[in-house]
PDB file of N, CA and C in Angstrom:
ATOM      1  N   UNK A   1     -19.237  -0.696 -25.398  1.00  0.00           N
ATOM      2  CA  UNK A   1     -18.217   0.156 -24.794  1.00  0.00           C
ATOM      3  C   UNK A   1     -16.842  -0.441 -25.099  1.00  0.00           C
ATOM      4  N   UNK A   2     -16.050   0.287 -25.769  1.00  0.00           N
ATOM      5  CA  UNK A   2     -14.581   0.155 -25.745  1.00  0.00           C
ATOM      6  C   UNK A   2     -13.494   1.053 -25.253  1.00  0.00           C
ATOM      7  N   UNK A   3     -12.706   0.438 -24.397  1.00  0.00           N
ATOM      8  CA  UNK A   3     -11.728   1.191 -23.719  1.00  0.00           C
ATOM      9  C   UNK A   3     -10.320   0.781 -24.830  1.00  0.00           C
ATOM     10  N   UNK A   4      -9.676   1.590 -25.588  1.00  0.00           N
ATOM     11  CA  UNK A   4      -8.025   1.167 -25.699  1.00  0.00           C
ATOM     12  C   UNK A   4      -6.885   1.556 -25.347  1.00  0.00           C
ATOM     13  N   UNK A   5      -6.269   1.117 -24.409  1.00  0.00           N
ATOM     14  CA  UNK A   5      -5.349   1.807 -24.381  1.00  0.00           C
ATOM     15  C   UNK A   5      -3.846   1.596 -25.364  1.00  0.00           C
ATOM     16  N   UNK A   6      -3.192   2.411 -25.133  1.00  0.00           N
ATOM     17  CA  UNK A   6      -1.994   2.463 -26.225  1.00  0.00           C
ATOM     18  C   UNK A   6      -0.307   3.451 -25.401  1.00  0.00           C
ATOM     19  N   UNK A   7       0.470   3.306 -25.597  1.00  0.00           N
ATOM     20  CA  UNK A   7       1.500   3.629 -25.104  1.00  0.00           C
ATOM     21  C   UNK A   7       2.582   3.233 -24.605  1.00  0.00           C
ATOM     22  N   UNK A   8       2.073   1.732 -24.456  1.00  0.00           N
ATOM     23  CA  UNK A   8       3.101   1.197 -22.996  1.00  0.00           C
ATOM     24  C   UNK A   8       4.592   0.638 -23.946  1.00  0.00           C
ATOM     25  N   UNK A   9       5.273   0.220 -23.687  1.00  0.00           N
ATOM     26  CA  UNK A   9       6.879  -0.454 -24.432  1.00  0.00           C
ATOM     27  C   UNK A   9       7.717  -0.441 -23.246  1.00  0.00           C
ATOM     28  N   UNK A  10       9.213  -0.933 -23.924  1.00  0.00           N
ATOM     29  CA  UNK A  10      10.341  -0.782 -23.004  1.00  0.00           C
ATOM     30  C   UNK A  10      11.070   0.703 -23.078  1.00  0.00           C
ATOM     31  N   UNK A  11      11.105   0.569 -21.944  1.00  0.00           N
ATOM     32  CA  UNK A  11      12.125   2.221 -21.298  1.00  0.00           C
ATOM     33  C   UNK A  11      12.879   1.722 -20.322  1.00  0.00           C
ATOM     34  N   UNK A  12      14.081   2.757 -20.176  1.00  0.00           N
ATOM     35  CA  UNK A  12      15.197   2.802 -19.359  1.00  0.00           C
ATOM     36  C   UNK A  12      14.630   3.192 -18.227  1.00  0.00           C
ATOM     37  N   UNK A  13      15.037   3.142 -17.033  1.00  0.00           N
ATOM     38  CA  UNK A  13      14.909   3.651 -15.720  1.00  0.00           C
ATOM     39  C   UNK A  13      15.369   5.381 -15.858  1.00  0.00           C
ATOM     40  N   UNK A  14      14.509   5.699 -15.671  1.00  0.00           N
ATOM     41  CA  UNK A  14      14.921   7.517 -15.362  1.00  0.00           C
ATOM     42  C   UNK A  14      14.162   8.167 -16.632  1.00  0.00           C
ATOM     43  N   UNK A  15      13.375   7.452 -17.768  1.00  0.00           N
ATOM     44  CA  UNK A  15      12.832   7.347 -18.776  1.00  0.00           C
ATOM     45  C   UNK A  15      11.254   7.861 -18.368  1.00  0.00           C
ATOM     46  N   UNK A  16      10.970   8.283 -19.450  1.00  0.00           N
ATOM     47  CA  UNK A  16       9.281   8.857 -19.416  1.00  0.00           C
ATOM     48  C   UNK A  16       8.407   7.746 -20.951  1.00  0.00           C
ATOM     49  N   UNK A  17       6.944   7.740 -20.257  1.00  0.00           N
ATOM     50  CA  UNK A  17       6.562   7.335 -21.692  1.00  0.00           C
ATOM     51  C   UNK A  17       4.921   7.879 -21.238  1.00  0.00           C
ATOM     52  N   UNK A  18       3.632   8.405 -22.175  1.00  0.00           N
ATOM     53  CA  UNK A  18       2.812   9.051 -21.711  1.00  0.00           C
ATOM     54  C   UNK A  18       1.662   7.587 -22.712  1.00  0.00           C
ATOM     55  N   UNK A  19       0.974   6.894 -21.779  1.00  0.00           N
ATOM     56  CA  UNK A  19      -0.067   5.554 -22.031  1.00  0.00           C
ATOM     57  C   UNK A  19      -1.381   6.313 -22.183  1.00  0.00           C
ATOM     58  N   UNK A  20      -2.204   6.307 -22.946  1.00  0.00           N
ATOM     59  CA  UNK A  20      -2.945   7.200 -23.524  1.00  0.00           C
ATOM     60  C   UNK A  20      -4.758   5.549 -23.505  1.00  0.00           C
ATOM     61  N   UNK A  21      -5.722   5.975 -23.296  1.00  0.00           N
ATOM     62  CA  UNK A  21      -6.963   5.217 -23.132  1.00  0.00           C
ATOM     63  C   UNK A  21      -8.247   5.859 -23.909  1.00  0.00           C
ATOM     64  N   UNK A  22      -8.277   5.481 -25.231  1.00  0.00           N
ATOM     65  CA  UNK A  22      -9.275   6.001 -26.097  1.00  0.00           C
ATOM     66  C   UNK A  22     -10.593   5.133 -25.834  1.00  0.00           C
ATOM     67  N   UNK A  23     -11.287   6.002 -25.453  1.00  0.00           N
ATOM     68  CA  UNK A  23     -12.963   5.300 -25.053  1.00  0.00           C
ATOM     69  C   UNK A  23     -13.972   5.427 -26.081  1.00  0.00           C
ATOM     70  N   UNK A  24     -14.444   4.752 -26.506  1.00  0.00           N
ATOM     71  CA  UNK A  24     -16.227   5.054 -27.458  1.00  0.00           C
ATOM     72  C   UNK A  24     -17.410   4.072 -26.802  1.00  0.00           C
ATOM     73  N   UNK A  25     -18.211   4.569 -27.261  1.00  0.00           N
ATOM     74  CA  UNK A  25     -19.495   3.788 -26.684  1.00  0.00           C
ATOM     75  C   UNK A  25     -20.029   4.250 -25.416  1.00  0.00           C
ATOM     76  N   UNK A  26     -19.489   4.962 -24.623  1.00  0.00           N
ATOM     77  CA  UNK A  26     -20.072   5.463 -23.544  1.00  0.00           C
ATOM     78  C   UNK A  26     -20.024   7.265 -23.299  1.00  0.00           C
ATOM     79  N   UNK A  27     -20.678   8.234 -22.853  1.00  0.00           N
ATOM     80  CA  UNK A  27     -20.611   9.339 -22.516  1.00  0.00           C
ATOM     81  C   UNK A  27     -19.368   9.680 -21.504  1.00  0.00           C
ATOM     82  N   UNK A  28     -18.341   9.422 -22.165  1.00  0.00           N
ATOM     83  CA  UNK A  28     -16.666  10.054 -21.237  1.00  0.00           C
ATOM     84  C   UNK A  28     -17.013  10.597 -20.133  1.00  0.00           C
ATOM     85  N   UNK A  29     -17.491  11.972 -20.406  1.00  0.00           N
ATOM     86  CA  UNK A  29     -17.196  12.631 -19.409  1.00  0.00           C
ATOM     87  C   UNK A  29     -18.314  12.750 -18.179  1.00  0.00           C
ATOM     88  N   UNK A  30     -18.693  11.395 -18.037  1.00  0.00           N
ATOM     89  CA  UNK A  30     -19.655  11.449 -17.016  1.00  0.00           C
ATOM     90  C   UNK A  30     -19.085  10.200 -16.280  1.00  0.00           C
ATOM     91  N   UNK A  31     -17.929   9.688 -16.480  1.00  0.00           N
ATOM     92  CA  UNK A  31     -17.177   8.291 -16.073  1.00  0.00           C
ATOM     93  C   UNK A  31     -16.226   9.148 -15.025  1.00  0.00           C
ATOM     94  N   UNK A  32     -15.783   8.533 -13.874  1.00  0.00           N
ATOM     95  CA  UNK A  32     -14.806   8.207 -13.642  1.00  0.00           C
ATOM     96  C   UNK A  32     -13.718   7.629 -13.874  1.00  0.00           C
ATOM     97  N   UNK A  33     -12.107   8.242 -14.638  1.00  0.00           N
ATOM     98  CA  UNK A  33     -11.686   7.222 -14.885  1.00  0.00           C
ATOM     99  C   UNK A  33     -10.373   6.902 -14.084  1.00  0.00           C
ATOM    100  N   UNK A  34      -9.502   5.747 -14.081  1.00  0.00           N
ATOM    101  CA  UNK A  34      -8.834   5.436 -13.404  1.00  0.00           C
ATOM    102  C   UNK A  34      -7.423   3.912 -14.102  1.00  0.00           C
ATOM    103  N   UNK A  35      -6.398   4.327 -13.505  1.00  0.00           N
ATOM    104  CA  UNK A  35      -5.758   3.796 -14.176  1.00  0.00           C
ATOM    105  C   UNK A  35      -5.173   2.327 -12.966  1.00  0.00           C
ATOM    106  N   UNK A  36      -4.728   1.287 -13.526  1.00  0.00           N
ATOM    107  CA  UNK A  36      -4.261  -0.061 -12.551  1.00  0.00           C
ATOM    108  C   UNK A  36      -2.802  -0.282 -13.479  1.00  0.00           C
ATOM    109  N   UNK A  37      -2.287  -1.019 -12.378  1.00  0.00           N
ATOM    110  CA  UNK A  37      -1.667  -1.976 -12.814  1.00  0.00           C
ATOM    111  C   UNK A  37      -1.333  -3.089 -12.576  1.00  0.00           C
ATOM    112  N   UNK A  38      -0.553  -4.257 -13.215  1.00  0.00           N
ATOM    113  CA  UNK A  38      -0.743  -5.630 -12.599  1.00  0.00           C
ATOM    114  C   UNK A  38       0.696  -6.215 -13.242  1.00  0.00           C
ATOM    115  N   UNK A  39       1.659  -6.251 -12.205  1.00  0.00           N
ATOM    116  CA  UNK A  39       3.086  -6.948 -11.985  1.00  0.00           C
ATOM    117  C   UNK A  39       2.653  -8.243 -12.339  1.00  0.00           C
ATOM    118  N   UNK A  40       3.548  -9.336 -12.821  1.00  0.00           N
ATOM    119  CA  UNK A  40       3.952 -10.263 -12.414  1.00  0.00           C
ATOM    120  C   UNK A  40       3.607 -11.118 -11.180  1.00  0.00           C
ATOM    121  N   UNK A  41       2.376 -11.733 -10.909  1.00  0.00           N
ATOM    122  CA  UNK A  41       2.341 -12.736  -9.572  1.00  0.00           C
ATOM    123  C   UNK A  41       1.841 -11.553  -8.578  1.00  0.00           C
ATOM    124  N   UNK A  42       1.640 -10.368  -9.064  1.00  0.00           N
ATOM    125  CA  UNK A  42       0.623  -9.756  -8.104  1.00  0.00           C
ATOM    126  C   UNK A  42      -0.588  -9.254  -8.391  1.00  0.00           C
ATOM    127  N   UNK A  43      -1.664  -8.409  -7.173  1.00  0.00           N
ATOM    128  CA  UNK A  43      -2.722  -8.544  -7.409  1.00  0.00           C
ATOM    129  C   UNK A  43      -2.141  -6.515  -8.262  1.00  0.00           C
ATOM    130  N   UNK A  44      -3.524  -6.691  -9.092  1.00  0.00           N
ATOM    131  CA  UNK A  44      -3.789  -5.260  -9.357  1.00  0.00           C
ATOM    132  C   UNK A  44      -4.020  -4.577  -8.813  1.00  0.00           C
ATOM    133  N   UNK A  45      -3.260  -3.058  -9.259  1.00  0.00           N
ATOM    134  CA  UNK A  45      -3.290  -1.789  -7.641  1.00  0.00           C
ATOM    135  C   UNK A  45      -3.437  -1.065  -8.727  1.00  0.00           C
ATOM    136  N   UNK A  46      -4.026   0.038  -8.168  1.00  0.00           N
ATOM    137  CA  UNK A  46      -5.035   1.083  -8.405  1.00  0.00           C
ATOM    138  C   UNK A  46      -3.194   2.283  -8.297  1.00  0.00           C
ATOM    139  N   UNK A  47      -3.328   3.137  -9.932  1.00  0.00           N
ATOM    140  CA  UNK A  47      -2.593   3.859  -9.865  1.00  0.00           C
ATOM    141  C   UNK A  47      -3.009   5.437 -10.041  1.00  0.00           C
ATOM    142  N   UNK A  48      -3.455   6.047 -10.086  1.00  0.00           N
ATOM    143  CA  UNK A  48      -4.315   6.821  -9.938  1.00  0.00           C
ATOM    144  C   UNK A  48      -5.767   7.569 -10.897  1.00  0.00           C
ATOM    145  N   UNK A  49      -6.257   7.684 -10.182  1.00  0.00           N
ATOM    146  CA  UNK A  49      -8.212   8.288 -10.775  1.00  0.00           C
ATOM    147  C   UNK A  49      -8.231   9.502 -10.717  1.00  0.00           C
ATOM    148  N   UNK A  50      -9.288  10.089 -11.781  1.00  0.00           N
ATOM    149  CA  UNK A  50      -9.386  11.419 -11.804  1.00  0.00           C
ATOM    150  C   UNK A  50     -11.143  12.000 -12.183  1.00  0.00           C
ATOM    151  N   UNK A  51     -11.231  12.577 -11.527  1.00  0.00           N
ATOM    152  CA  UNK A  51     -12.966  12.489 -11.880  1.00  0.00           C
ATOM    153  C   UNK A  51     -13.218  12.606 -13.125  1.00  0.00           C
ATOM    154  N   UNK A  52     -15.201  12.776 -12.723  1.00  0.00           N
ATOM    155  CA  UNK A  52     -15.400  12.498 -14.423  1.00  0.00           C
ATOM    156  C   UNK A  52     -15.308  14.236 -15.329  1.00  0.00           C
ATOM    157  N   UNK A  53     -15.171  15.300 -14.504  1.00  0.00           N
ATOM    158  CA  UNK A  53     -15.033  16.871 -14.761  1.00  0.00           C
ATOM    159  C   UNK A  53     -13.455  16.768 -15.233  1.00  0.00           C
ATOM    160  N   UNK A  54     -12.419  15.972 -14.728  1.00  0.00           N
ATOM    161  CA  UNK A  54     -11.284  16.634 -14.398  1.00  0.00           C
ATOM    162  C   UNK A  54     -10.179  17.168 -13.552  1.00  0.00           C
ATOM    163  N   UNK A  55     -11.746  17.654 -12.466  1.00  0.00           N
ATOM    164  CA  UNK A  55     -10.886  18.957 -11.599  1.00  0.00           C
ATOM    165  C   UNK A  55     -10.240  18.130 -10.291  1.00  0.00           C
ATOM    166  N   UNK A  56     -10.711  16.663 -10.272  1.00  0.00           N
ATOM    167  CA  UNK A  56      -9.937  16.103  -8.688  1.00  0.00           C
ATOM    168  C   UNK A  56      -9.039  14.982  -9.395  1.00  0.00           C
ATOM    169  N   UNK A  57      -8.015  14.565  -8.567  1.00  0.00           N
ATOM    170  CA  UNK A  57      -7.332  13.660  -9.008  1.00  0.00           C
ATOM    171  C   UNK A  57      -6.200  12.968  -7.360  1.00  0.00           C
ATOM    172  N   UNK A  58      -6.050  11.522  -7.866  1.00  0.00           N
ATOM    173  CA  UNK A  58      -6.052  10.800  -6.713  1.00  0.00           C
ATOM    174  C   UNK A  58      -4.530   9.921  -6.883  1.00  0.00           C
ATOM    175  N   UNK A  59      -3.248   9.596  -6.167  1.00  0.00           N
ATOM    176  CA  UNK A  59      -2.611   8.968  -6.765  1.00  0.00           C
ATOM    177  C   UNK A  59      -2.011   7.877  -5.584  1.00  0.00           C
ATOM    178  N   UNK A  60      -1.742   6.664  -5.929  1.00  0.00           N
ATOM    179  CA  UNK A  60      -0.850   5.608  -5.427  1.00  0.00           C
ATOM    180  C   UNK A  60       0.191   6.365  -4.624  1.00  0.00           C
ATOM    181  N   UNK A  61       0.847   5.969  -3.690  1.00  0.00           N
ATOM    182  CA  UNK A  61       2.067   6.380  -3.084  1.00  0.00           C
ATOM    183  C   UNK A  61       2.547   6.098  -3.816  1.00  0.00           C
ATOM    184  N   UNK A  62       3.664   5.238  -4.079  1.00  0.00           N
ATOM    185  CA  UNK A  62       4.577   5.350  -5.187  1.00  0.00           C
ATOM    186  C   UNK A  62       4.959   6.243  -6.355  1.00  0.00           C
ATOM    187  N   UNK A  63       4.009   6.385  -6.735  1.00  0.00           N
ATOM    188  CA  UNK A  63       3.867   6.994  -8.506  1.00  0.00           C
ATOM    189  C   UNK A  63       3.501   8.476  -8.274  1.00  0.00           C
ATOM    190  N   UNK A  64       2.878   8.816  -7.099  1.00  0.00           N
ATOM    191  CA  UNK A  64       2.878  10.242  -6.590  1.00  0.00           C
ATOM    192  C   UNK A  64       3.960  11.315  -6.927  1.00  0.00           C
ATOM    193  N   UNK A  65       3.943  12.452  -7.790  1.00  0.00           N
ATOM    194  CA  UNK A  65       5.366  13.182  -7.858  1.00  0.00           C
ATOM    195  C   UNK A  65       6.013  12.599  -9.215  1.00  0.00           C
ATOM    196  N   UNK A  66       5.076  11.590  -9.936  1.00  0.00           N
ATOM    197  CA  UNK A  66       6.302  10.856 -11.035  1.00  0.00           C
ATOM    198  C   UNK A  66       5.205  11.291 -12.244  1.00  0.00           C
ATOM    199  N   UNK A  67       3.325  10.620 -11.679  1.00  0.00           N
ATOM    200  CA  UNK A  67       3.262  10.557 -12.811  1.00  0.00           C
ATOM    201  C   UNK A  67       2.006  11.052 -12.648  1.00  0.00           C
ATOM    202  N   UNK A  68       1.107  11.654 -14.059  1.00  0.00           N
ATOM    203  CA  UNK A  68       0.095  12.460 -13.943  1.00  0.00           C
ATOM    204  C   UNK A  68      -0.977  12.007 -14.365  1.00  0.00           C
ATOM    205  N   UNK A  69      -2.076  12.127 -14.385  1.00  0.00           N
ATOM    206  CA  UNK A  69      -3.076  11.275 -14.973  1.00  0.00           C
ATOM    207  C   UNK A  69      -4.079  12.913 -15.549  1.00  0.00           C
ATOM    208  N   UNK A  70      -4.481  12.600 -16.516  1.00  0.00           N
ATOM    209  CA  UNK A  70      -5.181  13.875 -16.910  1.00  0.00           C
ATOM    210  C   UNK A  70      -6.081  13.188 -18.321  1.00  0.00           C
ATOM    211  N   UNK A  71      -7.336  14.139 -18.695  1.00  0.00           N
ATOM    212  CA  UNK A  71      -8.450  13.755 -19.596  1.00  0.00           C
ATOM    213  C   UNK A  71      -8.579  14.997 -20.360  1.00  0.00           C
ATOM    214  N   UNK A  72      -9.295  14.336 -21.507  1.00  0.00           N
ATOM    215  CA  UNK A  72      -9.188  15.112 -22.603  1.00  0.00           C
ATOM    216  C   UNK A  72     -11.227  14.577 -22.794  1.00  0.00           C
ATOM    217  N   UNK A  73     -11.847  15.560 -22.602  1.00  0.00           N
ATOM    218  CA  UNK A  73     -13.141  15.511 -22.717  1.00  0.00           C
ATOM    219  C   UNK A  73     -13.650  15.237 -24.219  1.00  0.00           C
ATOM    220  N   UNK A  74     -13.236  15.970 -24.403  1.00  0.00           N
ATOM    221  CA  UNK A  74     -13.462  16.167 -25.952  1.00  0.00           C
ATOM    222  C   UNK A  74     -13.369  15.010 -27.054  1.00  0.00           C
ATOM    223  N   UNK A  75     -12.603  15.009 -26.411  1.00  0.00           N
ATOM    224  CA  UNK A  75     -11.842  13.709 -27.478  1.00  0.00           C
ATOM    225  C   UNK A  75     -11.986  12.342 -27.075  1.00  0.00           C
ATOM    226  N   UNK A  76     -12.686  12.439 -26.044  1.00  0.00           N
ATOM    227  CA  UNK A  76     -12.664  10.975 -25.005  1.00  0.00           C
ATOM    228  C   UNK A  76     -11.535  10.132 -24.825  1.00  0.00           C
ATOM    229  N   UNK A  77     -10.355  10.689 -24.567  1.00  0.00           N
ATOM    230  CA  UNK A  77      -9.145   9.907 -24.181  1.00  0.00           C
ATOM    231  C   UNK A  77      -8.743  10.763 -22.605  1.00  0.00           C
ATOM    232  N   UNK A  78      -8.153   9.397 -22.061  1.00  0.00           N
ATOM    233  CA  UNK A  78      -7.837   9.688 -20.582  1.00  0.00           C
ATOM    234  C   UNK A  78      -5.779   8.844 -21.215  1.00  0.00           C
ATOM    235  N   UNK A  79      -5.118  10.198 -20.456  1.00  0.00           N
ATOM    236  CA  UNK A  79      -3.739   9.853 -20.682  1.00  0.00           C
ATOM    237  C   UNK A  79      -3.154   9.609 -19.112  1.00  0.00           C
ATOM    238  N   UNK A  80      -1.972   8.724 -19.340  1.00  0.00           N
ATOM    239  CA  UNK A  80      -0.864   9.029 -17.568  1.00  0.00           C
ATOM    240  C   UNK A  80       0.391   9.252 -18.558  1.00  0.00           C
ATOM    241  N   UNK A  81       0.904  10.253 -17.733  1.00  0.00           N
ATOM    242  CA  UNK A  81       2.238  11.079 -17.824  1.00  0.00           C
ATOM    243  C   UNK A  81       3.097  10.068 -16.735  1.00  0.00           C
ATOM    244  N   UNK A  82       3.376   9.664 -17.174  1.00  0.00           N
ATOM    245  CA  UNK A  82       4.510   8.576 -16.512  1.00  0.00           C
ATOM    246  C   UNK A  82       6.568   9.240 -16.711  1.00  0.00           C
ATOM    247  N   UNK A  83       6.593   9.810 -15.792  1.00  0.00           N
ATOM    248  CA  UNK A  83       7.998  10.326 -15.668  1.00  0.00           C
ATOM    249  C   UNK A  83       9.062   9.250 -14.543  1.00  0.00           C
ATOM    250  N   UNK A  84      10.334   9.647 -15.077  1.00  0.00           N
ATOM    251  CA  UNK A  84      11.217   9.066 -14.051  1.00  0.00           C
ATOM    252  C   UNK A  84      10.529   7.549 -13.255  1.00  0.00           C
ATOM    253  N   UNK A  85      10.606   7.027 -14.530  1.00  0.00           N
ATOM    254  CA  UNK A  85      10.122   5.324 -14.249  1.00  0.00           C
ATOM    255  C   UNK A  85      11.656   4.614 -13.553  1.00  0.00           C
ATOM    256  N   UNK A  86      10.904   3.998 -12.806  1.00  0.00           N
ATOM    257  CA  UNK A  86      11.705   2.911 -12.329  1.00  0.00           C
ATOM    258  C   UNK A  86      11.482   1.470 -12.584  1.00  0.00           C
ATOM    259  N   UNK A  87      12.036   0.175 -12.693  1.00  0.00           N
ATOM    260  CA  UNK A  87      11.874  -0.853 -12.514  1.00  0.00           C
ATOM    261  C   UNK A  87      11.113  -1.612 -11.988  1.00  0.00           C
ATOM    262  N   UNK A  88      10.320  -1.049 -11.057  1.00  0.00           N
ATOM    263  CA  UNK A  88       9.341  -1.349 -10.560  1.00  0.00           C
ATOM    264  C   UNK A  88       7.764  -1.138 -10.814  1.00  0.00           C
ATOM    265  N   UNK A  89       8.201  -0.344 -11.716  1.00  0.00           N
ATOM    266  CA  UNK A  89       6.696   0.562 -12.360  1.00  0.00           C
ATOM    267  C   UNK A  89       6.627  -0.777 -13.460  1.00  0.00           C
ATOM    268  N   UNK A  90       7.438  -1.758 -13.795  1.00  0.00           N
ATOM    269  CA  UNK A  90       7.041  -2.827 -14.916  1.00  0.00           C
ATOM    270  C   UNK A  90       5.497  -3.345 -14.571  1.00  0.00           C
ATOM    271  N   UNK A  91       5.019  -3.216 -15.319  1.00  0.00           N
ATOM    272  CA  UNK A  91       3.542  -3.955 -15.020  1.00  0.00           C
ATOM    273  C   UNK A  91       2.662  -3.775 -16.197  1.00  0.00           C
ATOM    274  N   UNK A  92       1.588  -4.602 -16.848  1.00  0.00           N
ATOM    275  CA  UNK A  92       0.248  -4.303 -17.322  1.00  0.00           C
ATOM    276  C   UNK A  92      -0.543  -2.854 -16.926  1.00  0.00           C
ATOM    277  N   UNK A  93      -0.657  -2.147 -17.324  1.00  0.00           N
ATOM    278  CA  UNK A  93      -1.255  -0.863 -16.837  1.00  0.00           C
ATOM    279  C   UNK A  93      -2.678  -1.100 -17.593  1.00  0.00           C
ATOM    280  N   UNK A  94      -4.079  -0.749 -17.257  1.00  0.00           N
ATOM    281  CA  UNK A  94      -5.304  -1.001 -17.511  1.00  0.00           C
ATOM    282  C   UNK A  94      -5.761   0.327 -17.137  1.00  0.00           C
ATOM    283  N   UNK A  95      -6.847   1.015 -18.241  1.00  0.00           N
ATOM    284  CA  UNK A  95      -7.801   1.765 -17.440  1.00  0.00           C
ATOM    285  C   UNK A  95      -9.308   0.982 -17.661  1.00  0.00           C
ATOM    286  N   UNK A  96     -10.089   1.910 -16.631  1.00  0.00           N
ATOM    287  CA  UNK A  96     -11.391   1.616 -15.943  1.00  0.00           C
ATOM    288  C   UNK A  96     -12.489   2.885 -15.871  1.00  0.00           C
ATOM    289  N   UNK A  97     -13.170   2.555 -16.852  1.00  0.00           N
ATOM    290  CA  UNK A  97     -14.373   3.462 -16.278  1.00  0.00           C
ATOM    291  C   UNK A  97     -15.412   3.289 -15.854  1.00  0.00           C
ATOM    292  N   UNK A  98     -15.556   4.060 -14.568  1.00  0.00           N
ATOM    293  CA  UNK A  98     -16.891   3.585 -13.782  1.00  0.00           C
ATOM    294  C   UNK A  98     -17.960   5.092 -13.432  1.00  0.00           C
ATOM    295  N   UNK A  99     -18.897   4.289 -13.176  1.00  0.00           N
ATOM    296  CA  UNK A  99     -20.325   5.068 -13.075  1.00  0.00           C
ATOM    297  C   UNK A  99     -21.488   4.447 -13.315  1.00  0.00           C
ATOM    298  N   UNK A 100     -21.544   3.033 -11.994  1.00  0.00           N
ATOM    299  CA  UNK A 100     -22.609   2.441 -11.554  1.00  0.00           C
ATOM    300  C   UNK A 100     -21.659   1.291 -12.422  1.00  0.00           C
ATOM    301  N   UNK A 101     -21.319   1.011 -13.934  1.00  0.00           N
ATOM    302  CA  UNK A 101     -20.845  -0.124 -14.404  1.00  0.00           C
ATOM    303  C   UNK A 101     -19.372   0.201 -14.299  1.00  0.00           C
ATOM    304  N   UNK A 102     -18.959  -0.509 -14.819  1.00  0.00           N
ATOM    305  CA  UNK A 102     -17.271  -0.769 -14.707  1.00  0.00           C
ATOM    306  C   UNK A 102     -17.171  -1.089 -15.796  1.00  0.00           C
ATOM    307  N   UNK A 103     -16.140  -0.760 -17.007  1.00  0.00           N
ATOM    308  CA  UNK A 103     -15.265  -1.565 -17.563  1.00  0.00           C
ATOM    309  C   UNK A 103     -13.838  -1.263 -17.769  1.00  0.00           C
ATOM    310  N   UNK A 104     -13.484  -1.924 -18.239  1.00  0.00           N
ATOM    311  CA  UNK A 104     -11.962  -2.142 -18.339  1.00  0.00           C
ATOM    312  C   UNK A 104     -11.282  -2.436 -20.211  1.00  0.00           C
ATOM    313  N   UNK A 105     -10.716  -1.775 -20.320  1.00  0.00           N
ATOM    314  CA  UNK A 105      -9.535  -2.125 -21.164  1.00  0.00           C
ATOM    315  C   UNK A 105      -8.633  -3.335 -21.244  1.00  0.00           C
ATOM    316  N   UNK A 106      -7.892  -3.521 -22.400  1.00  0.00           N
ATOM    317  CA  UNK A 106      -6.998  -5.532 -22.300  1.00  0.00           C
ATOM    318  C   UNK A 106      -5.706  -4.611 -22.120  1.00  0.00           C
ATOM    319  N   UNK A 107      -5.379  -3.321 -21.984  1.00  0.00           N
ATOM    320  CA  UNK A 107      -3.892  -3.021 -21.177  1.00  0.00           C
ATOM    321  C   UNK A 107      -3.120  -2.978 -21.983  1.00  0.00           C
ATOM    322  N   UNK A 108      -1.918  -2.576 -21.896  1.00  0.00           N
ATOM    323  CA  UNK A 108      -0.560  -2.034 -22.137  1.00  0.00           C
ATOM    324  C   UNK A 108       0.542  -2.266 -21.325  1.00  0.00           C
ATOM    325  N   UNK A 109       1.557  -2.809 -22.069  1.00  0.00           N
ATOM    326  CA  UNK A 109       2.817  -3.445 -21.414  1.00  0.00           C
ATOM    327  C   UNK A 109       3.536  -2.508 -21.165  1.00  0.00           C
ATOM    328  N   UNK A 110       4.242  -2.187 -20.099  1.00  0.00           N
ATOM    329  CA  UNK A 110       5.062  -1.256 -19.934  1.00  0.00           C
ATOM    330  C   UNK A 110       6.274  -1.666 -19.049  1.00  0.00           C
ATOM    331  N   UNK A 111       7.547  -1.848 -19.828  1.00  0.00           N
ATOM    332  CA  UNK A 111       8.432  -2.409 -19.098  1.00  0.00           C
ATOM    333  C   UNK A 111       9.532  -1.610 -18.994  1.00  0.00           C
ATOM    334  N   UNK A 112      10.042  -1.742 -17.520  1.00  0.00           N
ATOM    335  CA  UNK A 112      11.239  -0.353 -17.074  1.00  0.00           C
ATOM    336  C   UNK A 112      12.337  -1.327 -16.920  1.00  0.00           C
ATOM    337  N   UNK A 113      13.589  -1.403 -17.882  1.00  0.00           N
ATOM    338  CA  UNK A 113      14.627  -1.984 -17.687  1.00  0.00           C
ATOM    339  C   UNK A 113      16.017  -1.483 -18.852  1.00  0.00           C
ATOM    340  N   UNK A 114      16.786  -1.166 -18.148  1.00  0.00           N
ATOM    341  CA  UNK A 114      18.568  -1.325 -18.745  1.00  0.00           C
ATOM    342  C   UNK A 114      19.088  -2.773 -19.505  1.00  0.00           C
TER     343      UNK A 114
END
């Protein structure tokens, strides 16, 4: 099983960038998938999941209203629509697919700064 993700760089505050997670080796669309991230000296938080159909989707307070998380069945990639970033959104972003196993992706840098 390989998870990659791809997307992350530097952006301005008020800036969009869309982090994209190409999967092989496992049946996509029977995963749950879900996106993290991990600041600097903190623990990893869960930014939002979306089932393994599509049709439900779950988000962090923060990032609620900013940013979207959506899947592409077909193609086995799970994307986040990351709008109107702030400085605080800097972090390692990781996705995760689960369904009984877990794995994880090595992440994408995504840094919000002027």
């Amino acid at each position: 099983v390989q998870l990659v993700e791809s997307g992350g760089g530097l952006v301005q505050p008020g800036g969009s960038l869309r982090l994209s997670c190409a999967a092989s080796g496992l049946t996509f669309s029977r995963y749950v998938m879900t996106w993290y991230r991990q600041a600097p000296g903190k623990e990893r938080e869960l930014v939002a999941v979306i089932s393994s159909g599509g049709g439900g989707t779950n988000y962090a307070g923060p990032v609620k209203g900013r940013f979207t998380i959506s899947r592409d069945n077909r193609k086995n990639i799970l994307y986040l629509q990351m709008n109107n970033l702030k400085p605080e959104d800097t972090a390692e972003y990781y996705c995760n697919a689960r369904n009984g196993m877990d794995y994880w992706g090595q992440g994408t840098q995504v840094t919000v700064s002027s």
